[in-house]
N, C-alpha and C. Protein backbone atom coordinates (compact mmCIF):
# COMPACT_ATOMS: atom_id res chain seq x y z
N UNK A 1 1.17 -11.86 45.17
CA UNK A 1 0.01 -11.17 45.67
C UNK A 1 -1.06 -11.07 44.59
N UNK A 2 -2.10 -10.57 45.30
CA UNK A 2 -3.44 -10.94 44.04
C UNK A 2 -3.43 -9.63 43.00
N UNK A 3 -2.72 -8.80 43.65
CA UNK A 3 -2.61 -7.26 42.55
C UNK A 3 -1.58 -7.57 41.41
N UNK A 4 -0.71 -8.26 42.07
CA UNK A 4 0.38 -8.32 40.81
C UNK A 4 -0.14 -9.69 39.95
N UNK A 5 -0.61 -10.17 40.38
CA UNK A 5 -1.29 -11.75 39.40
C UNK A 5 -1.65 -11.08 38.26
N UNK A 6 -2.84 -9.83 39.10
CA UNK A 6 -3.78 -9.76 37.75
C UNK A 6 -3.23 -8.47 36.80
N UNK A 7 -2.66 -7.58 37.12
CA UNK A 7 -1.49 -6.89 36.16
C UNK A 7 -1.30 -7.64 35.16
N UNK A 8 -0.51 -9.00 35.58
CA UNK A 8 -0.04 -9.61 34.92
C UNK A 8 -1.10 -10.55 33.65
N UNK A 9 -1.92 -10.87 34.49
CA UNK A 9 -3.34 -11.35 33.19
C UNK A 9 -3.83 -10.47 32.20
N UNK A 10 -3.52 -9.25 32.61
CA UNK A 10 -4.09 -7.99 32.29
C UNK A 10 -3.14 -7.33 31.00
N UNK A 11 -1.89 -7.83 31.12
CA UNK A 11 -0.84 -7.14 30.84
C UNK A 11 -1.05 -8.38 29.27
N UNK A 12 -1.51 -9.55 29.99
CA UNK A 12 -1.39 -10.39 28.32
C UNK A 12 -2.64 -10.46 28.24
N UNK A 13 -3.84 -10.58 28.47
CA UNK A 13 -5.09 -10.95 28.11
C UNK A 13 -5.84 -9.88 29.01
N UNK A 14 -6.67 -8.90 27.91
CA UNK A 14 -7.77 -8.17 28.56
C UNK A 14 -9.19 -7.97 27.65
N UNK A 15 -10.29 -8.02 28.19
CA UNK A 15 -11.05 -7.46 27.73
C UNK A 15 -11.26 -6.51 27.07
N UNK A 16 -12.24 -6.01 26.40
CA UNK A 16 -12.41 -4.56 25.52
C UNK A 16 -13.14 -3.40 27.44
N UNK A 17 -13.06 -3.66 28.30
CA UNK A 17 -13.07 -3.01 29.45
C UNK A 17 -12.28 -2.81 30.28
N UNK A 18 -11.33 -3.90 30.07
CA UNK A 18 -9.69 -3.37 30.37
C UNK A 18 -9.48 -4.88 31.69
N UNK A 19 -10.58 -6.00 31.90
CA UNK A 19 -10.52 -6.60 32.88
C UNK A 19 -9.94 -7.80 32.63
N UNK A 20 -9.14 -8.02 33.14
CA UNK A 20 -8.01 -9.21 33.05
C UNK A 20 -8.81 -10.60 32.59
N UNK A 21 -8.09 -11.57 32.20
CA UNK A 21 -8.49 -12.99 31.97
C UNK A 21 -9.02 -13.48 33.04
N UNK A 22 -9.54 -14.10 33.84
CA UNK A 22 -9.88 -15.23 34.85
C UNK A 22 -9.25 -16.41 34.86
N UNK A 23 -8.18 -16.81 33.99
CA UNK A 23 -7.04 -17.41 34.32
C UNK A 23 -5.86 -17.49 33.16
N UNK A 24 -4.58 -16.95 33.14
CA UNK A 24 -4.13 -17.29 31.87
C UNK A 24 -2.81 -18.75 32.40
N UNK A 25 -2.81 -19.55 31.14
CA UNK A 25 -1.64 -20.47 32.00
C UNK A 25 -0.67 -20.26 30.89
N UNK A 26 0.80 -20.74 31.01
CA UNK A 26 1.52 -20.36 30.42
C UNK A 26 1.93 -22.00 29.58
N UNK A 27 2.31 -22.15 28.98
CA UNK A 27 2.24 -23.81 28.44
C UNK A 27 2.79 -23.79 27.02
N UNK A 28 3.09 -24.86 26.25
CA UNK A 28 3.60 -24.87 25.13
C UNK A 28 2.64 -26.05 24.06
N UNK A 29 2.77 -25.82 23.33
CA UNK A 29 1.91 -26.80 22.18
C UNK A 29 2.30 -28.25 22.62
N UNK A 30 3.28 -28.67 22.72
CA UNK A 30 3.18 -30.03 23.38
C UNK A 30 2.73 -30.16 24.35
N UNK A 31 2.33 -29.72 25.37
CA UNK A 31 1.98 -29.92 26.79
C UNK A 31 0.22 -29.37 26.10
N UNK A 32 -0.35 -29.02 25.58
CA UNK A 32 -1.72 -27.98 25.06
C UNK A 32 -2.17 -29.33 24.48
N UNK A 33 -1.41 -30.02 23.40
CA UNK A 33 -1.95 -31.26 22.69
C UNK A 33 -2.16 -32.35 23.66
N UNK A 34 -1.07 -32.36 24.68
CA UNK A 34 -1.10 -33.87 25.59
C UNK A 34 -2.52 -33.42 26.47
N UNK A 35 -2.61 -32.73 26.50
CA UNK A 35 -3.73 -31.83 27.74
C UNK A 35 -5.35 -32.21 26.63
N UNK A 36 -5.15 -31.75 25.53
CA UNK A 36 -6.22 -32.38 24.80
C UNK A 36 -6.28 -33.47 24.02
N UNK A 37 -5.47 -34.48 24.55
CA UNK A 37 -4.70 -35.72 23.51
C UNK A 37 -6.15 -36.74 23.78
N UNK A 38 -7.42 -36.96 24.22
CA UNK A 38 -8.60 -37.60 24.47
C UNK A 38 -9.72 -36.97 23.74
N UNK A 39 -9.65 -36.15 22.80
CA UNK A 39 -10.31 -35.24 22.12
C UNK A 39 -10.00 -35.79 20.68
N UNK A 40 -10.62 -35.99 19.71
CA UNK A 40 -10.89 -36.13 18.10
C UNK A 40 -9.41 -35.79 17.19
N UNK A 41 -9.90 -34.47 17.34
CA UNK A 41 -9.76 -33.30 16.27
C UNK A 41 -8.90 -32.04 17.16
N UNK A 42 -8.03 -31.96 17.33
CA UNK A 42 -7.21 -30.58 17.54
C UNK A 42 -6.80 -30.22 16.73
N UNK A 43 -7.00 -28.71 16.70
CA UNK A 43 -6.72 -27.75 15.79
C UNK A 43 -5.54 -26.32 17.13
N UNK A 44 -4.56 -26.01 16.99
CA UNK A 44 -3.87 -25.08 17.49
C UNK A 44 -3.79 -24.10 17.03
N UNK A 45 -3.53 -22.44 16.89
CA UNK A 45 -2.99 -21.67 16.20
C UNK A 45 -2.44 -20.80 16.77
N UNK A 46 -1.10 -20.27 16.89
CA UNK A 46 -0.46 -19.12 17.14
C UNK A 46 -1.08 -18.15 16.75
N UNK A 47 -1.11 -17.05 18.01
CA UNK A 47 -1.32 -15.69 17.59
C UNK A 47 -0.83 -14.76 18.37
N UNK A 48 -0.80 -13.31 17.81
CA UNK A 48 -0.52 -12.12 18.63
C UNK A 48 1.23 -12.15 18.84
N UNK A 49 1.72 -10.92 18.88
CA UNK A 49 3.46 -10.42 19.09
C UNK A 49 3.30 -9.43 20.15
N UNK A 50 4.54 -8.88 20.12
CA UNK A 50 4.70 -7.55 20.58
C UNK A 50 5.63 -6.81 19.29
N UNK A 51 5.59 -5.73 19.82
CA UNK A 51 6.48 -4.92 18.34
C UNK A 51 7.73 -5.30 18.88
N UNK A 52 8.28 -4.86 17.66
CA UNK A 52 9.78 -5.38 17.47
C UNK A 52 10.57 -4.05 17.54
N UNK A 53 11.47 -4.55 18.82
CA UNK A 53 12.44 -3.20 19.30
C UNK A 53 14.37 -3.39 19.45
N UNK A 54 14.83 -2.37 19.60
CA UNK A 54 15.96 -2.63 19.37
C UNK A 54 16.54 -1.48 20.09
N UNK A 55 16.83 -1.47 21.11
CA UNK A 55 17.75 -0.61 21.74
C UNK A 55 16.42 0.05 22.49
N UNK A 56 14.75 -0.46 22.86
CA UNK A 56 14.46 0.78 23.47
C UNK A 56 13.75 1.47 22.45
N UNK A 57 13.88 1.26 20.58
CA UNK A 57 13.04 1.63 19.88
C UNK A 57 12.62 0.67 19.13
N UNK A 58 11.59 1.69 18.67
CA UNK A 58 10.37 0.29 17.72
C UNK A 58 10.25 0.39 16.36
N UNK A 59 11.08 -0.27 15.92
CA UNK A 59 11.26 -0.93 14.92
C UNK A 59 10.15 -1.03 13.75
N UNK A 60 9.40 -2.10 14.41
CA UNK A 60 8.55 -2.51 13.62
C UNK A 60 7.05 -2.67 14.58
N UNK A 61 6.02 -2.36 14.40
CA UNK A 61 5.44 -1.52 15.18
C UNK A 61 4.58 -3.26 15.13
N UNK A 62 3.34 -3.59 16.43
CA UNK A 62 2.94 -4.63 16.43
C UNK A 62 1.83 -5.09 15.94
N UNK A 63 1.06 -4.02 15.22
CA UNK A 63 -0.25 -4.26 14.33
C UNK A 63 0.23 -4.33 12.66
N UNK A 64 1.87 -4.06 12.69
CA UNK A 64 2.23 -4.81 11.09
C UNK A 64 2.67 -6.08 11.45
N UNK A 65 2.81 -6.79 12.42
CA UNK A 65 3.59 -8.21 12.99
C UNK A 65 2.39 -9.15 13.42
N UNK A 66 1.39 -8.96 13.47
CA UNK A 66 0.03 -9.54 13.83
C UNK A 66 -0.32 -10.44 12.70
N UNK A 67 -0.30 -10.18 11.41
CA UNK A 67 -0.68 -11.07 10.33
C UNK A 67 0.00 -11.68 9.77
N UNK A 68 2.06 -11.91 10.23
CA UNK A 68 2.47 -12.19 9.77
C UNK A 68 3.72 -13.45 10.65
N UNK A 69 4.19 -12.34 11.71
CA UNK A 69 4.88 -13.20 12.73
C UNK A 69 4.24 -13.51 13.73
N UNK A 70 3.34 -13.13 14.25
CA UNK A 70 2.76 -13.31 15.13
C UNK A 70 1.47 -14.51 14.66
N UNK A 71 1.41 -15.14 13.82
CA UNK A 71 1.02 -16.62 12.97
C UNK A 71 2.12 -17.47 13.06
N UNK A 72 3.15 -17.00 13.06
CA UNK A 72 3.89 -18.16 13.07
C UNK A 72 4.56 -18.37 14.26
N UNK A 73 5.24 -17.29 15.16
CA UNK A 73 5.90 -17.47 16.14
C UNK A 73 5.17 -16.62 17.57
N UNK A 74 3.79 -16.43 17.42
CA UNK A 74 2.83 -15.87 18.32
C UNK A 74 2.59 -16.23 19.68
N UNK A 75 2.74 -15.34 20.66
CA UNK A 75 2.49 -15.69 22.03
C UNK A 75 1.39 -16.27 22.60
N UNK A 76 0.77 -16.38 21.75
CA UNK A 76 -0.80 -16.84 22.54
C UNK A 76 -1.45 -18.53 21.27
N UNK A 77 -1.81 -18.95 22.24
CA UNK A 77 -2.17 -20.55 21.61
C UNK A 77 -3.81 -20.11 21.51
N UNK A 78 -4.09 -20.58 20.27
CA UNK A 78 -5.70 -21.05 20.41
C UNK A 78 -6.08 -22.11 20.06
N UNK A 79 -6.90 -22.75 20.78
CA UNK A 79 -7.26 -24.09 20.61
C UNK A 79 -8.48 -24.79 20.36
N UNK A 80 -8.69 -25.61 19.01
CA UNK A 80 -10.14 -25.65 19.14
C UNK A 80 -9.96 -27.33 19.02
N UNK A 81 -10.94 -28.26 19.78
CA UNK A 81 -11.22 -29.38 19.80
C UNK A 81 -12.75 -30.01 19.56
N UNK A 82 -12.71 -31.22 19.15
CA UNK A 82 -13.64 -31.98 19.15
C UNK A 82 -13.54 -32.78 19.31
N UNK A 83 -15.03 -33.47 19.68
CA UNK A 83 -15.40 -35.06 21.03
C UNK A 83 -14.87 -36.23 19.66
C-alpha cells in the first residue's frame, strides 16, 4: 500500500521536513556500477549505519559509527559520475 511504501522511504531517507525520498531502490555496488558502466568516471561511497545494539541496547550509539563504520560498511551508496 502507498502508506507503508512511504514509512518505509521515510524510515531510510528523509528530508530536514520529515518528507520521504521520491524513490529509494535497494541495490548493491555491483548492480550501481553495471547501471552506470556507460559513464567515464564512477566514483561510489558508502555511508550512514544504525547504532549498534545488543540485546535491545545500544551499545554504541550511531553518530559515533557515522565517520567510521558507516564509510566502510554503510547502508546508503552515493554515486557520482561523469560523461
Amino acid at each position: 500500500t502507498g502508506a507503508v511504501v512511504d514509512a518505509q522511504r521515510k524510515a531510510y531517507d528523509a528530508n530536514a521536513a520529515g518528507d520521504g525520498a521520491p524513490e529509494t531502490v535497494f541495490t548493491s555496488i555491483v548492480e550501481l556500477r553495471a547501471m552506470l558502466s556507460r559513464f567515464a568516471g564512477v566514483s561510489i561511497a558508502r555511508e550512514n549505519c544504525d547504532h549498534l545494539t545488543l540485546r535491545g541496547r545500544t551499545l554504541v550509539p550511531r553518530k559515533l559509527l557515522l565517520g567510521t563504520l558507516g564509510r566502510s560498511v554503510g547502508l546508503d551508496l552515493y554515486a557520482s559520475a561523469t560523461k
